[in-house]
N, C-alpha and C. Protein backbone atom coordinates (compact mmCIF):
# COMPACT_ATOMS: atom_id res chain seq x y z
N UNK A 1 25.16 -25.84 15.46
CA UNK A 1 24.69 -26.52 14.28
C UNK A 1 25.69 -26.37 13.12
N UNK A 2 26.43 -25.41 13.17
CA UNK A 2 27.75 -25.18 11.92
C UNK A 2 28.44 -26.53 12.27
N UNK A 3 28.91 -27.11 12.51
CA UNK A 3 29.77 -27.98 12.58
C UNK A 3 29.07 -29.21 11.64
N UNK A 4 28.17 -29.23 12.07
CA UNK A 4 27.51 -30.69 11.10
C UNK A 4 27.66 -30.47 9.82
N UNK A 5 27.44 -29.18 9.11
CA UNK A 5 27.60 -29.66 7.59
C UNK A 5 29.54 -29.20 7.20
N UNK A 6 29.64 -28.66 8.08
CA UNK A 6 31.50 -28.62 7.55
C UNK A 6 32.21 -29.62 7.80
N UNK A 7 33.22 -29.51 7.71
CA UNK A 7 34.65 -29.97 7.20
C UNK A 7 35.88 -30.20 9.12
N UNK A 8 35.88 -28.53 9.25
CA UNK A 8 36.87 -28.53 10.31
C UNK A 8 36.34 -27.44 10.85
N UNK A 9 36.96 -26.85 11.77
CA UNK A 9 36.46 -25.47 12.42
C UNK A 9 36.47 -24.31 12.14
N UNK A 10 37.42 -24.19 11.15
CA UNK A 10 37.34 -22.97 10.79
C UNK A 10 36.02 -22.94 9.61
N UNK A 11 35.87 -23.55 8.53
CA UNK A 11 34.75 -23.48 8.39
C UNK A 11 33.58 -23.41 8.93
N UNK A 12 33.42 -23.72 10.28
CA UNK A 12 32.46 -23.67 11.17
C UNK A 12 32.10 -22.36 11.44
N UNK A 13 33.35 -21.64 11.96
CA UNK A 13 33.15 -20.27 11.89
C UNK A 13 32.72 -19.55 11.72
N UNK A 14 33.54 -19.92 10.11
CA UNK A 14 32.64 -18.57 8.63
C UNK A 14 31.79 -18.91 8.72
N UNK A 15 31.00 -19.86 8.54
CA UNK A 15 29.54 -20.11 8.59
C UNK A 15 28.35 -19.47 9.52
N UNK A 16 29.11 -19.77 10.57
CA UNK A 16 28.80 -18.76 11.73
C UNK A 16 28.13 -17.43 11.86
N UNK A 17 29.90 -16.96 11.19
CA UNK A 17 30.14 -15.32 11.15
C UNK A 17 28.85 -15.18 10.01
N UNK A 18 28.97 -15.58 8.93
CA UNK A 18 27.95 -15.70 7.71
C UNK A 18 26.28 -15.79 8.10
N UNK A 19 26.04 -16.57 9.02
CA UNK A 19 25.05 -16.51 9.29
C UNK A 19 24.46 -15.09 10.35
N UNK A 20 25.40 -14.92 11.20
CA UNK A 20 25.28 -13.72 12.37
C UNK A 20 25.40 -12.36 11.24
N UNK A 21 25.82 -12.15 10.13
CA UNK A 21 25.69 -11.34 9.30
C UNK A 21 24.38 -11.09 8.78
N UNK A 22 23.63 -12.22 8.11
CA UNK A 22 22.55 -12.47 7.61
C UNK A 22 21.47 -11.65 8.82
N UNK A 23 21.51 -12.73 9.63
CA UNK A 23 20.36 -12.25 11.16
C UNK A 23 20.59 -10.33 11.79
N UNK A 24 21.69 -9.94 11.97
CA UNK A 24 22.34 -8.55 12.17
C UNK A 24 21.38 -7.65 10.72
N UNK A 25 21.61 -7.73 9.79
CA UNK A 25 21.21 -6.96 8.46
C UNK A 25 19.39 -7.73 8.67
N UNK A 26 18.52 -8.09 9.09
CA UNK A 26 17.69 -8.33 8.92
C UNK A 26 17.16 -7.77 10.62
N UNK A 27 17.58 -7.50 11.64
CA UNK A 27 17.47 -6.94 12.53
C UNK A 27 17.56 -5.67 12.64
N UNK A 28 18.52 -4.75 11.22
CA UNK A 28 18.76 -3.53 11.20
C UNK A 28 17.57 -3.07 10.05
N UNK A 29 17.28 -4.03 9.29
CA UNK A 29 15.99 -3.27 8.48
C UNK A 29 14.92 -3.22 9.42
N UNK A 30 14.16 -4.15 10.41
CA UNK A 30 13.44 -4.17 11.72
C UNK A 30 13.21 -3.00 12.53
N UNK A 31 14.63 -2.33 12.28
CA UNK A 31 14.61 -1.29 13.42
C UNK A 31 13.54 -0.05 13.08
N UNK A 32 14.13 0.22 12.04
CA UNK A 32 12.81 1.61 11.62
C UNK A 32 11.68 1.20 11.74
N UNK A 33 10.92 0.36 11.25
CA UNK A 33 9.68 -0.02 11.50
C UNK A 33 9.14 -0.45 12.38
N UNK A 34 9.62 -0.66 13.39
CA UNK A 34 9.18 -1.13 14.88
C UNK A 34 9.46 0.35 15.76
N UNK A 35 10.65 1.35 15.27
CA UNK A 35 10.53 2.49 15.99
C UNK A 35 9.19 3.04 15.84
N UNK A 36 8.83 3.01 13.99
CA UNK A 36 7.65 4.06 13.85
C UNK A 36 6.60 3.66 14.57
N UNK A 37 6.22 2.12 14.27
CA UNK A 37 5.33 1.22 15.17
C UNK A 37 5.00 2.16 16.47
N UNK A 38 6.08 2.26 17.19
CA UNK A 38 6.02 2.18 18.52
C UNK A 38 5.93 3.62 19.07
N UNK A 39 5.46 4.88 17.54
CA UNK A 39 5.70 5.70 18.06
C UNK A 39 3.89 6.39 18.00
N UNK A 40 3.51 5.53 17.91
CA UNK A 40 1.80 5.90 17.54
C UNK A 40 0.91 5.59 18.50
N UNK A 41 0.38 6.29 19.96
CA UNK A 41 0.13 6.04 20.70
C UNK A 41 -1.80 5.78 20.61
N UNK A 42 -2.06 5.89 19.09
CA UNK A 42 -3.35 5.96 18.97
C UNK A 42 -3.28 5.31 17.47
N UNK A 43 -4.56 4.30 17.50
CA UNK A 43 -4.46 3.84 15.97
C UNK A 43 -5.15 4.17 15.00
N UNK A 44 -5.76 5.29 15.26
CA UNK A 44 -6.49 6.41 14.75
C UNK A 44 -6.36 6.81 13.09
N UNK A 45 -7.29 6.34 12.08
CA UNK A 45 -6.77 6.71 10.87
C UNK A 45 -7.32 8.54 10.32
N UNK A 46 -6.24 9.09 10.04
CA UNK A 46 -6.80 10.49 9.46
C UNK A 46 -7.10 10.48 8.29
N UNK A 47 -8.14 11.11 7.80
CA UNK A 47 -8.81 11.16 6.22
C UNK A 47 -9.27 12.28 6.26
N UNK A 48 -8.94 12.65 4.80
CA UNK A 48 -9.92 14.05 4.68
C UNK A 48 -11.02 13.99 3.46
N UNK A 49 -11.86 14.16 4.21
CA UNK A 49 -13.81 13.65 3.77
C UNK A 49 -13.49 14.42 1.91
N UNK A 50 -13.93 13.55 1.35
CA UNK A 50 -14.71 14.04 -0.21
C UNK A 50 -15.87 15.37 -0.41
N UNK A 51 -15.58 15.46 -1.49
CA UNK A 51 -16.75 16.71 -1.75
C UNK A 51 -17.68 16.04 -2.61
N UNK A 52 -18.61 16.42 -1.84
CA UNK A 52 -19.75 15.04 -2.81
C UNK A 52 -21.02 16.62 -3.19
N UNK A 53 -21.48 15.94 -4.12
CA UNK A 53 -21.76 16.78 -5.33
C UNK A 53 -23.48 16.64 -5.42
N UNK A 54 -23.25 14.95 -4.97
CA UNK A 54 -24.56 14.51 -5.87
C UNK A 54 -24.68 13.13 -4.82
N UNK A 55 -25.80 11.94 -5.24
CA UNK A 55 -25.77 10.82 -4.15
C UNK A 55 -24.96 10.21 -4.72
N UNK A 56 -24.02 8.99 -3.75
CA UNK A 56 -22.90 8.22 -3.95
C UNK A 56 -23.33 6.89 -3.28
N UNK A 57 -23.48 5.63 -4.00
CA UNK A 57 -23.71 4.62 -3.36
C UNK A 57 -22.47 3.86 -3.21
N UNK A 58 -22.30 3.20 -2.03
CA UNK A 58 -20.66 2.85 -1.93
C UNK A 58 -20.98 1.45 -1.46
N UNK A 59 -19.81 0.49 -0.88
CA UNK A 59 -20.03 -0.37 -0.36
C UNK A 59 -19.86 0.08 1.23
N UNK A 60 -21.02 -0.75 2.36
CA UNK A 60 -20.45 -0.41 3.61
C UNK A 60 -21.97 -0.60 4.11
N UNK A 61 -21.64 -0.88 5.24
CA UNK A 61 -22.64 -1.48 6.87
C UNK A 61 -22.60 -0.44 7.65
N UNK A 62 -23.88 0.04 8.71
CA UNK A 62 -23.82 0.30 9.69
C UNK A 62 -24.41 -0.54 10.85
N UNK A 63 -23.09 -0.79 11.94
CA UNK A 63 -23.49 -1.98 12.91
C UNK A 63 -23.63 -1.31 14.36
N UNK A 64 -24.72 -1.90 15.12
CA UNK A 64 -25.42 -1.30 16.27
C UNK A 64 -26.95 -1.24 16.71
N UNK A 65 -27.26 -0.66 17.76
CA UNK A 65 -28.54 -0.89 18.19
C UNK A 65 -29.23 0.25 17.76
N UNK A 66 -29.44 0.58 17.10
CA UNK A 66 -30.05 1.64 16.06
C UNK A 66 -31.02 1.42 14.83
N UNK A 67 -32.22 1.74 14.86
CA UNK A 67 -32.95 1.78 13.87
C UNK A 67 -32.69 1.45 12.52
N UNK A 68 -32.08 2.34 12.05
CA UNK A 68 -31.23 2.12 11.06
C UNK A 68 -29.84 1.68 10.79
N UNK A 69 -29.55 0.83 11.65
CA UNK A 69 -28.72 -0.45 10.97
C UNK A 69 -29.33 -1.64 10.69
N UNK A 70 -28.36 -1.87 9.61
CA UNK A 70 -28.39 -2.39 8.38
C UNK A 70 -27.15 -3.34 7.67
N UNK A 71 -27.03 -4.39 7.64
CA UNK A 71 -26.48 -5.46 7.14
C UNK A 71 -26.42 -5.45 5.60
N UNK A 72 -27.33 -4.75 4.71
CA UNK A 72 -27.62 -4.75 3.49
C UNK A 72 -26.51 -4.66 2.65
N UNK A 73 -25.56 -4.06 2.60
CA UNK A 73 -24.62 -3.63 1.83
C UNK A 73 -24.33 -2.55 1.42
N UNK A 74 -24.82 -1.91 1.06
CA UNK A 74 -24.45 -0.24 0.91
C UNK A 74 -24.97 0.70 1.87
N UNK A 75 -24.46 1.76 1.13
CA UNK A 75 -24.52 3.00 1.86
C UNK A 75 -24.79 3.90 0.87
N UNK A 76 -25.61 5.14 1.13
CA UNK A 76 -25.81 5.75 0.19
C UNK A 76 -25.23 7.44 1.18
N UNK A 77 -24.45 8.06 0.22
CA UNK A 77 -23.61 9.41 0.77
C UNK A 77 -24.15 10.42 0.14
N UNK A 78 -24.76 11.41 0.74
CA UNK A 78 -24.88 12.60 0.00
C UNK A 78 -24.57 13.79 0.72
N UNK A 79 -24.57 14.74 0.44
CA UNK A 79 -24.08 15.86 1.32
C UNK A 79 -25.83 16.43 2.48
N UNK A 80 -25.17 16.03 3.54
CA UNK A 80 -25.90 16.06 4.65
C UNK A 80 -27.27 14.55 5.12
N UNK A 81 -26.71 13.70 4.35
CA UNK A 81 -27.35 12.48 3.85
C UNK A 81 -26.48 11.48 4.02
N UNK A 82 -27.11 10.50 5.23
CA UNK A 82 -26.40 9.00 4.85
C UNK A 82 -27.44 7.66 5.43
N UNK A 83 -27.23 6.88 4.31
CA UNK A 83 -28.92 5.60 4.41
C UNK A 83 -27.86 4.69 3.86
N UNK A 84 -28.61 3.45 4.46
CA UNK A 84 -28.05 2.57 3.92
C UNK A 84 -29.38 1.69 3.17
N UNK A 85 -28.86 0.65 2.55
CA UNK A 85 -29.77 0.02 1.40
C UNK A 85 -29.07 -1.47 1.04
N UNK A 86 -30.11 -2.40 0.59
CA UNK A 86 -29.51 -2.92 0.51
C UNK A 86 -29.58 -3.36 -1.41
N UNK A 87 -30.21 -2.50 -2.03
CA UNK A 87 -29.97 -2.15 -3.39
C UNK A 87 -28.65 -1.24 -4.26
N UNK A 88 -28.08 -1.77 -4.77
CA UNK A 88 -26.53 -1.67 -5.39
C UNK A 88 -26.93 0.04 -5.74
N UNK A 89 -28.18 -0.19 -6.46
CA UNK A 89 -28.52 1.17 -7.22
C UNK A 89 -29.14 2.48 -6.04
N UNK A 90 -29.05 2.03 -4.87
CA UNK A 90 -29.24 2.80 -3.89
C UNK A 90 -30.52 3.29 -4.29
N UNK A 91 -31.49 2.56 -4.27
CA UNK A 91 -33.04 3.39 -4.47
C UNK A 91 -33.87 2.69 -3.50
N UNK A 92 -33.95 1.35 -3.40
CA UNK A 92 -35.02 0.57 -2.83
C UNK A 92 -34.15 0.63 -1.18
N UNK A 93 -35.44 0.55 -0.35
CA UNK A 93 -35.21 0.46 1.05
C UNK A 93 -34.06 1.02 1.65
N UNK A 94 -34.71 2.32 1.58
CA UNK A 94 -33.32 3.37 2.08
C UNK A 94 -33.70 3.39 3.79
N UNK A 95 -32.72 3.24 4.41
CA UNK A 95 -32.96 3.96 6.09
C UNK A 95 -32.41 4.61 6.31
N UNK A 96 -32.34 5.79 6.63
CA UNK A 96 -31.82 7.43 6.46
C UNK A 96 -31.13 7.28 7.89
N UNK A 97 -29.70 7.80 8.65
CA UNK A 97 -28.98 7.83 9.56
C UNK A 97 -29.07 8.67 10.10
N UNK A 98 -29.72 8.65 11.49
CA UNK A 98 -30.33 9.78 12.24
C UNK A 98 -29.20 11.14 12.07
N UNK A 99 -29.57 12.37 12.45
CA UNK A 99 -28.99 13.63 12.70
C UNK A 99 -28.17 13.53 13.62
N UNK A 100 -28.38 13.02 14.83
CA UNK A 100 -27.24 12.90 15.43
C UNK A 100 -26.43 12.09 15.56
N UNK A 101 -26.25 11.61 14.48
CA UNK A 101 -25.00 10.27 14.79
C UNK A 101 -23.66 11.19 14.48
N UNK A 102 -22.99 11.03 14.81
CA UNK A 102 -21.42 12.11 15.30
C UNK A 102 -20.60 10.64 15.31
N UNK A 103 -19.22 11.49 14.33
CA UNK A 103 -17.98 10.71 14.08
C UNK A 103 -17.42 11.35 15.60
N UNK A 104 -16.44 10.02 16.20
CA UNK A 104 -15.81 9.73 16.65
C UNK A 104 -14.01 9.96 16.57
N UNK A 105 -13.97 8.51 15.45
CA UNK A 105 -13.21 8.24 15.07
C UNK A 105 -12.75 7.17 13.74
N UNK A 106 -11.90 7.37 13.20
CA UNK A 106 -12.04 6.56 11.96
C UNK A 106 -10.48 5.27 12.16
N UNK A 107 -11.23 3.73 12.34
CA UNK A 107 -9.57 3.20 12.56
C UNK A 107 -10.30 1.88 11.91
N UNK A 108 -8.96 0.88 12.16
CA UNK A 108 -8.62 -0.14 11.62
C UNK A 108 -9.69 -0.89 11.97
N UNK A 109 -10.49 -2.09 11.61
CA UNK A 109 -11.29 -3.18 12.22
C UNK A 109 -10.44 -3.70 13.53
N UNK A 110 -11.23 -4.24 13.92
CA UNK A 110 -10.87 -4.94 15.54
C UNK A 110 -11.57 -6.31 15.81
N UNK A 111 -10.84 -6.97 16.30
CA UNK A 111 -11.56 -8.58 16.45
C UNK A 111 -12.60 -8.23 17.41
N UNK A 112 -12.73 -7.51 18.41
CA UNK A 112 -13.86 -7.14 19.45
C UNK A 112 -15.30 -6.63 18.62
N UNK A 113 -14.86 -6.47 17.16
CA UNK A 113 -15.70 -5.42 16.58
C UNK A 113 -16.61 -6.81 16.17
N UNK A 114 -18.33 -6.80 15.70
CA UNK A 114 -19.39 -7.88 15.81
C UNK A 114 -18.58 -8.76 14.66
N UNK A 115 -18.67 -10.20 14.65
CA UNK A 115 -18.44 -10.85 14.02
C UNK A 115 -18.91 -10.72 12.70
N UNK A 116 -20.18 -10.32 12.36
CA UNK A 116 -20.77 -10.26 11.03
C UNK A 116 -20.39 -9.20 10.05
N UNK A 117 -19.13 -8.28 10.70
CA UNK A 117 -18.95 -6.95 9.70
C UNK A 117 -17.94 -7.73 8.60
N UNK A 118 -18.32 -6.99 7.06
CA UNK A 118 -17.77 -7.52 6.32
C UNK A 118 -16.05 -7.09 6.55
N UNK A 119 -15.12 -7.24 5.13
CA UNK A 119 -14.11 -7.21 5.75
C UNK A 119 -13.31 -6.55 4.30
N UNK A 120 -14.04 -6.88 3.61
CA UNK A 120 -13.74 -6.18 2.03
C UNK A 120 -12.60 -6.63 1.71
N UNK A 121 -12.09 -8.14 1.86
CA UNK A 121 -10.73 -8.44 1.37
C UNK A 121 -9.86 -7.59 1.98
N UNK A 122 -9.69 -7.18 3.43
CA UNK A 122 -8.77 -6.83 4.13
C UNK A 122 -9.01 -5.47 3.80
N UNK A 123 -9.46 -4.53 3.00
CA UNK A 123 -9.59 -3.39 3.32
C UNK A 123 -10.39 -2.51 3.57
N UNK A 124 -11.15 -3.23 4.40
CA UNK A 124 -12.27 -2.37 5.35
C UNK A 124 -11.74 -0.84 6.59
N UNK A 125 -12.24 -0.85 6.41
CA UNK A 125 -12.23 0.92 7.51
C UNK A 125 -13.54 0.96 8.40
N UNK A 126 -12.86 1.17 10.04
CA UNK A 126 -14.36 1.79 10.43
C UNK A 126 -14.85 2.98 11.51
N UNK A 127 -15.85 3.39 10.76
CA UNK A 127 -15.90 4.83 11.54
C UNK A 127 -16.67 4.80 12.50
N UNK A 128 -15.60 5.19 13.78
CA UNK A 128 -16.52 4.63 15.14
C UNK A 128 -17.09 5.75 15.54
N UNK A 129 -18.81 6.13 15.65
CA UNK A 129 -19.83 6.63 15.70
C UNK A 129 -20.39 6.69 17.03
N UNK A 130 -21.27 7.59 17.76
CA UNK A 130 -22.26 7.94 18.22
C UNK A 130 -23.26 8.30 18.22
N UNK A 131 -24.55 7.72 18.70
CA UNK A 131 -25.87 8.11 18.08
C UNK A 131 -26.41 8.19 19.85
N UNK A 132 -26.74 9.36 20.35
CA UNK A 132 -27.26 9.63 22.10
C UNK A 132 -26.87 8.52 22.82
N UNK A 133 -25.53 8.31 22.72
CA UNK A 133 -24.84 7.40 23.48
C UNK A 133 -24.38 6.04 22.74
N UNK A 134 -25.46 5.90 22.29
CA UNK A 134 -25.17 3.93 21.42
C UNK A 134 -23.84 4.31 20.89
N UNK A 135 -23.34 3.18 20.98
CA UNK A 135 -22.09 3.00 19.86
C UNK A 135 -22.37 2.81 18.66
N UNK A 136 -21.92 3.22 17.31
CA UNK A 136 -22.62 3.22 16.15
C UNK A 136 -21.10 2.57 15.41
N UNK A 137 -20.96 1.43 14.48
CA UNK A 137 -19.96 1.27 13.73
C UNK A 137 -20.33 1.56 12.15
N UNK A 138 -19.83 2.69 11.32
CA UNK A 138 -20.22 1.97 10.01
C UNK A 138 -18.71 1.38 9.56
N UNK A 139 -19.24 0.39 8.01
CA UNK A 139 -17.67 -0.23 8.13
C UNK A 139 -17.66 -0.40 6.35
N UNK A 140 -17.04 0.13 5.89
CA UNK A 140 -16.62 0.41 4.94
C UNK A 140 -15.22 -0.05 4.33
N UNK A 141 -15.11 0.24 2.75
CA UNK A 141 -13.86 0.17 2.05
C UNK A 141 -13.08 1.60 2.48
N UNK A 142 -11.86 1.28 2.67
CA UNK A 142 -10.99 2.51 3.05
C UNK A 142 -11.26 3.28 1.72
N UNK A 143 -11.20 3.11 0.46
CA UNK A 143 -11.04 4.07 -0.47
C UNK A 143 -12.52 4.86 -0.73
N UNK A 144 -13.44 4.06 0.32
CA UNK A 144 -15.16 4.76 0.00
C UNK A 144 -15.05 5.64 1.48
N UNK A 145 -14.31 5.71 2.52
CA UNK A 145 -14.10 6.13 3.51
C UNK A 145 -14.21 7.68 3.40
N UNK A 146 -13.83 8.29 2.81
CA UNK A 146 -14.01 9.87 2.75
C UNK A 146 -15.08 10.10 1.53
N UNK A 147 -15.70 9.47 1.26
CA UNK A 147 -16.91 9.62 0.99
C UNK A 147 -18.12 9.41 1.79
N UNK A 148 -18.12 8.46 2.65
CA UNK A 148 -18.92 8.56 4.07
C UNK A 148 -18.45 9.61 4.99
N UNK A 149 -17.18 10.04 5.62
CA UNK A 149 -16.70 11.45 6.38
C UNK A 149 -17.53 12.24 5.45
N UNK A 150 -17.70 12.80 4.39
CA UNK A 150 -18.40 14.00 3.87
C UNK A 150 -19.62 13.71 4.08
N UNK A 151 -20.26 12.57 4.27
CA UNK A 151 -21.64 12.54 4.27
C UNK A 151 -22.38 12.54 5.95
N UNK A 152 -21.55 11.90 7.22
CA UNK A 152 -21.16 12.53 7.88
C UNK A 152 -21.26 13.94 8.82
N UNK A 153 -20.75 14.72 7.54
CA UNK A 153 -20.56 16.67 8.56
C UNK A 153 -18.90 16.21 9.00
N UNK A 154 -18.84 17.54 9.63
CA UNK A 154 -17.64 17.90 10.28
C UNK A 154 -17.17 16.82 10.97
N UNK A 155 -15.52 16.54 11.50
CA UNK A 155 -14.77 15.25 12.02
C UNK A 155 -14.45 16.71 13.20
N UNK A 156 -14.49 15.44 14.36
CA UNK A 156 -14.40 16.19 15.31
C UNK A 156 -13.39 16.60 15.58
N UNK A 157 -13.08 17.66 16.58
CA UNK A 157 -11.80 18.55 16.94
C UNK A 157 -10.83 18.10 17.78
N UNK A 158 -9.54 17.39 17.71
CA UNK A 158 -8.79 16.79 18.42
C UNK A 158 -8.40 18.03 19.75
């Protein structure tokens, strides 16, 4: 394709060379970030849970075959306490999250994950749960994310 907008061949060249420069320096910034990419055999996000004090109403869903899920919109966090609601002010129609629901793991959304989870303008988080087997998703804002881990209990032991 150099030849069409030049002159003679040697301009063809440089153009060439000029362009294979361009593509080379945009292949070498590529490299680090596709190493690190490629060095994460799990997409696993680590957080370390909040110290919650008092109740915390956040934004966030819990999705699954469980009693208490809830589409509503919040979540309400307290230490040894987590309900969801679908009142901003976290008072009306609380459903309290059984005792045994146990973190998993905390990662990125997934297209496999139910169509109806919100998505928080791209920065949703979700903590993949167990409740006596069910799969439990809650799905949250990453920055309300360690405020649900504290509400929660302990993250399990790798």
């Amino acid at each position: 394709m150099a030849p069409w907008p030049t002159d003679d061949i040697s301009e063809a060249l440089r153009l060439t060379a000029a362009g294979s420069l361009v593509i080379l320096a945009g292949c070498a910034l590529a490299v680090p970030f596709l190493r690190r990419r490629a060095r994460h055999d799990d997409d696993t996000i680590t957080l370390k849970p909040s110290v919650l004090t008092g109740e915390v109403c956040v934004l966030g869903v819990i999705l699954g075959d469980v009693p208490y899920a809830s589409t509503g919109g919040y979540l309400i966090a307290a230490p040894g306490l987590l309900a969801t609601t679908p009142d901003p002010t976290g008072v009306f129609h609380r459903k309290a999250a059984a005792d045994t629901l146990t973190l998993l793991r905390v990662r990125p959304p997934y297209l496999t994950d139910p169509a109806d989870r919100p998505t928080y303008d791209g920065r949703a988080v979700v903590l993949e749960c167990a409740d006596d087997g069910e799969r439990v998703l809650i799905v949250t804002r990453g920055k309300d994310a360690p405020t649900v881990l504290s509400a929660l209990g302990e993250a399990p032991e790798e």
